[in-house]
Structure formats: C-alpha cells, structure tokens
C-alpha atoms as a PDB file:
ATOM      1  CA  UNK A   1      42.227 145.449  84.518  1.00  0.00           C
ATOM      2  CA  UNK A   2      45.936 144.472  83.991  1.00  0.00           C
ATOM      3  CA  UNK A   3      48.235 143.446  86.931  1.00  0.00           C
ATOM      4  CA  UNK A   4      51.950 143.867  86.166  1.00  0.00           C
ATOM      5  CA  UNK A   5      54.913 142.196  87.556  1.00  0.00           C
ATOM      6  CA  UNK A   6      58.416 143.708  87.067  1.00  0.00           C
ATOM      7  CA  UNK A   7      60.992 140.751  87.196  1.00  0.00           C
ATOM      8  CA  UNK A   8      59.252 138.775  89.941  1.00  0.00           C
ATOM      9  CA  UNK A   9      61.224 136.294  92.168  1.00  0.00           C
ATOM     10  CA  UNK A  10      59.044 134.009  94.264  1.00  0.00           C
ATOM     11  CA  UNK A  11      56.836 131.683  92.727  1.00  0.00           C
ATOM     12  CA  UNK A  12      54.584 131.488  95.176  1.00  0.00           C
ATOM     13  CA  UNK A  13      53.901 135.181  95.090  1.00  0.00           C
ATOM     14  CA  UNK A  14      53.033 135.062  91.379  1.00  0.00           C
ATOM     15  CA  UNK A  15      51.169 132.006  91.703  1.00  0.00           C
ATOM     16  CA  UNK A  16      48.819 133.812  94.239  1.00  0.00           C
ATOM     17  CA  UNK A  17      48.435 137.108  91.904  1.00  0.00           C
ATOM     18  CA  UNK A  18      47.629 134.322  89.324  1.00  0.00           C
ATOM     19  CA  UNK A  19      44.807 132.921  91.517  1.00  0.00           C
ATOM     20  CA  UNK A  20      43.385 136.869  92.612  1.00  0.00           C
ATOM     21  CA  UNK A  21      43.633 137.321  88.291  1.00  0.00           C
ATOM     22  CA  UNK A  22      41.625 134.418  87.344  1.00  0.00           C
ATOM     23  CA  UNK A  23      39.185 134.649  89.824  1.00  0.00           C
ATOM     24  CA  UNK A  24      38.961 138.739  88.685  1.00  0.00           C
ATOM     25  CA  UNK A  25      38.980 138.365  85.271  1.00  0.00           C
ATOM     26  CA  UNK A  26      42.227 140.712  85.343  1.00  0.00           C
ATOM     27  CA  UNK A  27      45.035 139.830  82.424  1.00  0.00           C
ATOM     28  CA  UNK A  28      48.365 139.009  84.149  1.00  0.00           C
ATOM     29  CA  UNK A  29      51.645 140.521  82.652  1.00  0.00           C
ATOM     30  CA  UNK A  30      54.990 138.964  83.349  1.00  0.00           C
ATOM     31  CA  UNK A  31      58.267 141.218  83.281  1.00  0.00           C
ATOM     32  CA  UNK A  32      61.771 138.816  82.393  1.00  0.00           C
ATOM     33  CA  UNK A  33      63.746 138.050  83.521  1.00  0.00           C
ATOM     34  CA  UNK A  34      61.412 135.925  85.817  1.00  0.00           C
ATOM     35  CA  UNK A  35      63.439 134.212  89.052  1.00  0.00           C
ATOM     36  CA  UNK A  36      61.299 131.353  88.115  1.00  0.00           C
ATOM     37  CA  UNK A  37      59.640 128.754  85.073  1.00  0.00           C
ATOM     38  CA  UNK A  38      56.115 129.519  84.751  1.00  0.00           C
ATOM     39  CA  UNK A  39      56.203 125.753  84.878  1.00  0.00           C
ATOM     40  CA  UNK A  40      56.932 126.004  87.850  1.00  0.00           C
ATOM     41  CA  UNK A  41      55.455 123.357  90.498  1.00  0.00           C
ATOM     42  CA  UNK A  42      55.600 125.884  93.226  1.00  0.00           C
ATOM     43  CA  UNK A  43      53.447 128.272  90.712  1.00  0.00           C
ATOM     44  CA  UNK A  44      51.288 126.171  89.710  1.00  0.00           C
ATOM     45  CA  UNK A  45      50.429 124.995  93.217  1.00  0.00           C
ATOM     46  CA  UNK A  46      49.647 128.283  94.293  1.00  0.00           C
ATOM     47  CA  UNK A  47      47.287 129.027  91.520  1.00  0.00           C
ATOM     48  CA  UNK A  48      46.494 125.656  90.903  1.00  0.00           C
ATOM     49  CA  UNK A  49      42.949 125.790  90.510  1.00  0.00           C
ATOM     50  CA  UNK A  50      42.600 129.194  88.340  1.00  0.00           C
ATOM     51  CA  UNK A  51      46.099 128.901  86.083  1.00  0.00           C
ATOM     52  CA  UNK A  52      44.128 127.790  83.221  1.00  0.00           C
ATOM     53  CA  UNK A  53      41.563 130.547  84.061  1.00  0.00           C
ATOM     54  CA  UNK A  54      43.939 133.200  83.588  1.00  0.00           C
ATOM     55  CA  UNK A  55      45.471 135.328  80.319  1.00  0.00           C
ATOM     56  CA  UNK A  56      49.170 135.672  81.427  1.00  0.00           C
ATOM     57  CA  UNK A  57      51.126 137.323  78.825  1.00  0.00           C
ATOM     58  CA  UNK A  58      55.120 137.220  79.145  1.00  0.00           C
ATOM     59  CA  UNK A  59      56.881 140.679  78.249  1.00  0.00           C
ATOM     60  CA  UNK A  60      60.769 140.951  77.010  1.00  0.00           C
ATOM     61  CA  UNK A  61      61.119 144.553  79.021  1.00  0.00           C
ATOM     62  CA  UNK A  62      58.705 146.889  80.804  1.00  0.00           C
ATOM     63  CA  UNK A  63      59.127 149.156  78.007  1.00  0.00           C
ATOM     64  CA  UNK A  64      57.046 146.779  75.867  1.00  0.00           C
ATOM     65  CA  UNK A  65      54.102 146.520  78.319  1.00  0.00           C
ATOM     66  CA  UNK A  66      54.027 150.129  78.785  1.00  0.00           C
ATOM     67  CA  UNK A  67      53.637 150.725  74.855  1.00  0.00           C
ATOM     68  CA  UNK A  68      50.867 147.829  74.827  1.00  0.00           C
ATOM     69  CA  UNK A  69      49.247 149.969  77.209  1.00  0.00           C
ATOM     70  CA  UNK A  70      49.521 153.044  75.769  1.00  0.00           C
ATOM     71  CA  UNK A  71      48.536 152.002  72.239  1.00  0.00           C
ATOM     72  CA  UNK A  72      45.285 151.239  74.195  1.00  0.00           C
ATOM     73  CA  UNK A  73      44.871 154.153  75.636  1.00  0.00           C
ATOM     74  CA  UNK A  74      45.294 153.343  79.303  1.00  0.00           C
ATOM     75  CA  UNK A  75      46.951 154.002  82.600  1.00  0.00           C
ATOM     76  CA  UNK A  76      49.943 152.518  83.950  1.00  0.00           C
ATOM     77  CA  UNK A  77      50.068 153.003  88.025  1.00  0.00           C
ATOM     78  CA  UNK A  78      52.950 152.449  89.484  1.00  0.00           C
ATOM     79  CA  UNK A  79      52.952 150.891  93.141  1.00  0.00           C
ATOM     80  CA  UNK A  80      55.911 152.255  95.158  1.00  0.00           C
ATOM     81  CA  UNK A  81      56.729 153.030  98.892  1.00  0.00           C
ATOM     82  CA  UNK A  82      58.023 156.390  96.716  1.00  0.00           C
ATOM     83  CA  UNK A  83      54.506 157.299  95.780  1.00  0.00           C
ATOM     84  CA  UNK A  84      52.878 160.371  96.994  1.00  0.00           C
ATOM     85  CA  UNK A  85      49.388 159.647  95.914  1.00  0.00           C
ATOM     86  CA  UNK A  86      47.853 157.081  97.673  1.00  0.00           C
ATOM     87  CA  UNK A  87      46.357 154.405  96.067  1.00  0.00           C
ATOM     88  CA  UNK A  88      42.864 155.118  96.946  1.00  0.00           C
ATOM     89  CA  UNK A  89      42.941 158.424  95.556  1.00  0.00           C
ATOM     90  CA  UNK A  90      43.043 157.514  91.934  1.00  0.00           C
ATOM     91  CA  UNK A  91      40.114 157.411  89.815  1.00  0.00           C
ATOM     92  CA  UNK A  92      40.383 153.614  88.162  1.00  0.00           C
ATOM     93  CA  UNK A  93      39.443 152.757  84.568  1.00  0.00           C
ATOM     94  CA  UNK A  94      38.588 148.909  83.089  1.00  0.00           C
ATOM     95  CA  UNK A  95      42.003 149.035  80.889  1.00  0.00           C
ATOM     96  CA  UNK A  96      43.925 150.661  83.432  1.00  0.00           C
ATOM     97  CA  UNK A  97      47.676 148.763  84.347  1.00  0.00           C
ATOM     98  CA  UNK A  98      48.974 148.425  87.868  1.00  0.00           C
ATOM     99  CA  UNK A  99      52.727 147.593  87.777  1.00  0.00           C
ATOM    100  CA  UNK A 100      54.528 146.161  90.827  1.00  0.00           C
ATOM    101  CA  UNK A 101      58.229 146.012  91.519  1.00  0.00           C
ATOM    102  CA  UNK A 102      60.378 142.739  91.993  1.00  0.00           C
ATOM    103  CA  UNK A 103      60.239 141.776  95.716  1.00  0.00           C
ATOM    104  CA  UNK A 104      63.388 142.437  96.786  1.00  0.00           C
ATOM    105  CA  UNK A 105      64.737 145.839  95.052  1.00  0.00           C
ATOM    106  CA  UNK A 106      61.019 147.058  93.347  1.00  0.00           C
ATOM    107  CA  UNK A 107      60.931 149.242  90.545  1.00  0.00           C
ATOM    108  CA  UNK A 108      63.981 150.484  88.690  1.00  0.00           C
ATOM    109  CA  UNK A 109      65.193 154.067  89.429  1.00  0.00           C
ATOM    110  CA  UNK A 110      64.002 154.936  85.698  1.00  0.00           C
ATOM    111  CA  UNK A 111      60.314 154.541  86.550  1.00  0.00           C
ATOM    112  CA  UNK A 112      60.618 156.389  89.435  1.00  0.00           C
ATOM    113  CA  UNK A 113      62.714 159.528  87.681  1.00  0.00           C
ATOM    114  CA  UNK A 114      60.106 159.549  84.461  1.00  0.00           C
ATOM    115  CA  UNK A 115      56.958 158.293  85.860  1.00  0.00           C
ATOM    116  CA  UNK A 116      56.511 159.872  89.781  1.00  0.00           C
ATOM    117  CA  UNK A 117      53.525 161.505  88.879  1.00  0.00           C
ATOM    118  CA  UNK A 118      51.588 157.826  88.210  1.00  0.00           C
ATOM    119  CA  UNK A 119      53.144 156.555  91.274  1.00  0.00           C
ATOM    120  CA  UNK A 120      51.031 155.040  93.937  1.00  0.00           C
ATOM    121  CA  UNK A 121      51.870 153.845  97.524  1.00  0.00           C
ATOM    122  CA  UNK A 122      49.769 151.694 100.017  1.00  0.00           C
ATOM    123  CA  UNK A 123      49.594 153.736 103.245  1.00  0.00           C
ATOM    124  CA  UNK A 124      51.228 152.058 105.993  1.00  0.00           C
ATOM    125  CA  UNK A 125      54.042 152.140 109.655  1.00  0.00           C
ATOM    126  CA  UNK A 126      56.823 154.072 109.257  1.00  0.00           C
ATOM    127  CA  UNK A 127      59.468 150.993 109.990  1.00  0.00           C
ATOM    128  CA  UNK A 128      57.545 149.129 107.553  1.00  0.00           C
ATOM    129  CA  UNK A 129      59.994 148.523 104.295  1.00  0.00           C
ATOM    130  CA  UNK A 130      56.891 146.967 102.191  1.00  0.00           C
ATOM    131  CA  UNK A 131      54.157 144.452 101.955  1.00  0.00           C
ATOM    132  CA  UNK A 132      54.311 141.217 100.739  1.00  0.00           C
ATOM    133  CA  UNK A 133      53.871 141.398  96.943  1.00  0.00           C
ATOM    134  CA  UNK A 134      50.649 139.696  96.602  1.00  0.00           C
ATOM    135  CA  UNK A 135      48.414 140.860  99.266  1.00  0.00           C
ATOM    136  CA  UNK A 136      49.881 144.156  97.904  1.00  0.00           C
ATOM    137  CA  UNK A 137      48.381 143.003  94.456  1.00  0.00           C
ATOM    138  CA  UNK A 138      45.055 142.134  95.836  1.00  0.00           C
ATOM    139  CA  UNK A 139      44.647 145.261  97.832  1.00  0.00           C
ATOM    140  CA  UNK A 140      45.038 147.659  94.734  1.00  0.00           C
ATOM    141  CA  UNK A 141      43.244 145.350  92.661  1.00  0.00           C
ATOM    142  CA  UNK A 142      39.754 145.234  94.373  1.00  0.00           C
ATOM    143  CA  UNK A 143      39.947 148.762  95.325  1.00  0.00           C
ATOM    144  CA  UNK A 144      40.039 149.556  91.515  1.00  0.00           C
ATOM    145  CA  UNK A 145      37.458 146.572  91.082  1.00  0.00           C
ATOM    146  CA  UNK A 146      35.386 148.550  93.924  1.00  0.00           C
ATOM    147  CA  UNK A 147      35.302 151.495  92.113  1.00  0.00           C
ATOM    148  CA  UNK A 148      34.046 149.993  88.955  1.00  0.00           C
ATOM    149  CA  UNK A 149      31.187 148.563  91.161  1.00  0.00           C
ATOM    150  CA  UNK A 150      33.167 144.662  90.379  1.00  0.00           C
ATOM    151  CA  UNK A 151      32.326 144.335  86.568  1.00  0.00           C
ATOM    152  CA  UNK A 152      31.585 140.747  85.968  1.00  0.00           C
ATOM    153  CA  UNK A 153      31.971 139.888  89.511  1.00  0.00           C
ATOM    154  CA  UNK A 154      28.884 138.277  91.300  1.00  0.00           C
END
C-alpha cells in the first residue's frame, strides 16, 4: 500500500503516518511544498522508533505521484469530506494509493473536479469539518490492510 500526503503542515501528523507506515510495511509519499524539514525534531520524535523502518519518497507535485501510480497500474483514492463513496465500500488492492489533503484546506479543487469518482470520505457528525489527519490515515489504512487479510502482518 502507498499513503499519500498532499502538502502536509504539522510534523507531528506526518511523523505519526510515518510510525502507522513502518510498522505496515506501507511506502510513504510526501507532496512539497512540505510546512516542515523531514529533519525535523518534531518528526522524528513522533516516528522516532520506525523512521528508519520506513520508504518515504518526496514528490515535486501530485501530478508526479499520480503518474508513478499509474505506470504501475494502481489506484489512487482520494480521501475527502466531498466523497460520496465511503471508504469501506471500496474493494482495496496491495499497490493501491490513498492520498490525503493538507490539514488545513485538503485537496485542491482540481482533484475534486477530475477525480470525484475515486473520492472517498470517512463517515462521520454533520458539524464535524474533518478528522485529524493521522488517525484519518490509520483508519483507511487498516481497513484496506483488513481486506487483504494484513499481508505480512503477524
């Protein structure tokens, strides 16, 4: 599995998708501009333990991960509050790619106008604007894991 991060802005956040990736085996993708250093100590203390554990590839634009993805023949799921399929409704592959928006404005209009149909939302309150970015991450991430009966997982 891939987990994608459009532009993210709070080191801690990332650090703690970091430390769900390594111990999952899942390839971390990185969307600039990043609000932080991946040098970050606040990043690194997060993930501390599992940094080293983890492939974390840094992408120019979104555009790039999306062809990376493509050219290997796999999904790209978009998670938005937009989203009229619900997460759990999606068949998951191994190669799939879950992209997340940037925690304060999400994904850019673009993705939503050209990619609606691959967009997924996280059912939740009506006066509730979002979930915090990585327990949003995690939730998606072992429901795909689930349905691939956690390959690699003990």
């Amino acid at each position: 599995m891939h987990i994608v991060l459009f532009e993210p802005q709070i080191p801690p956040n990332t650090g703690n998708i970091a430390q769900t990736c390594g111990a999952t085996h899942t390839t971390l993708h990185l969307v600039e501009p990043l609000g932080f250093s991946i040098d970050d100590r606040d990043l690194k203390r997060a993930g501390l333990d599992y940094w080293h554990l983890v492939d974390v590839r840094v992408h120019k634009d979104l555009h790039d991960v999306m062809a990376e993805a493509e050219a290997a023949g796999a999904a790209c799921y978009f998670l938005t509050k937009f989203g009229k399929t619900r997460y759990t409704d999606v068949t998951y592959h191994a190669n799939d790619y879950l992209v997340f928006g940037k925690e304060t404005t999400g994904l850019p209009q673009w993705v939503h106008e050209t990619y609606s149909k691959f967009s997924l939302r996280i059912p939740m309150g009506p006066d509730m604007r979002s979930l915090n970015l990585s327990n949003t991450a995690a939730l998606v991430l072992y429901e795909a894991l689930r349905q691939l009966d956690f390959p690699g997982l003990a």
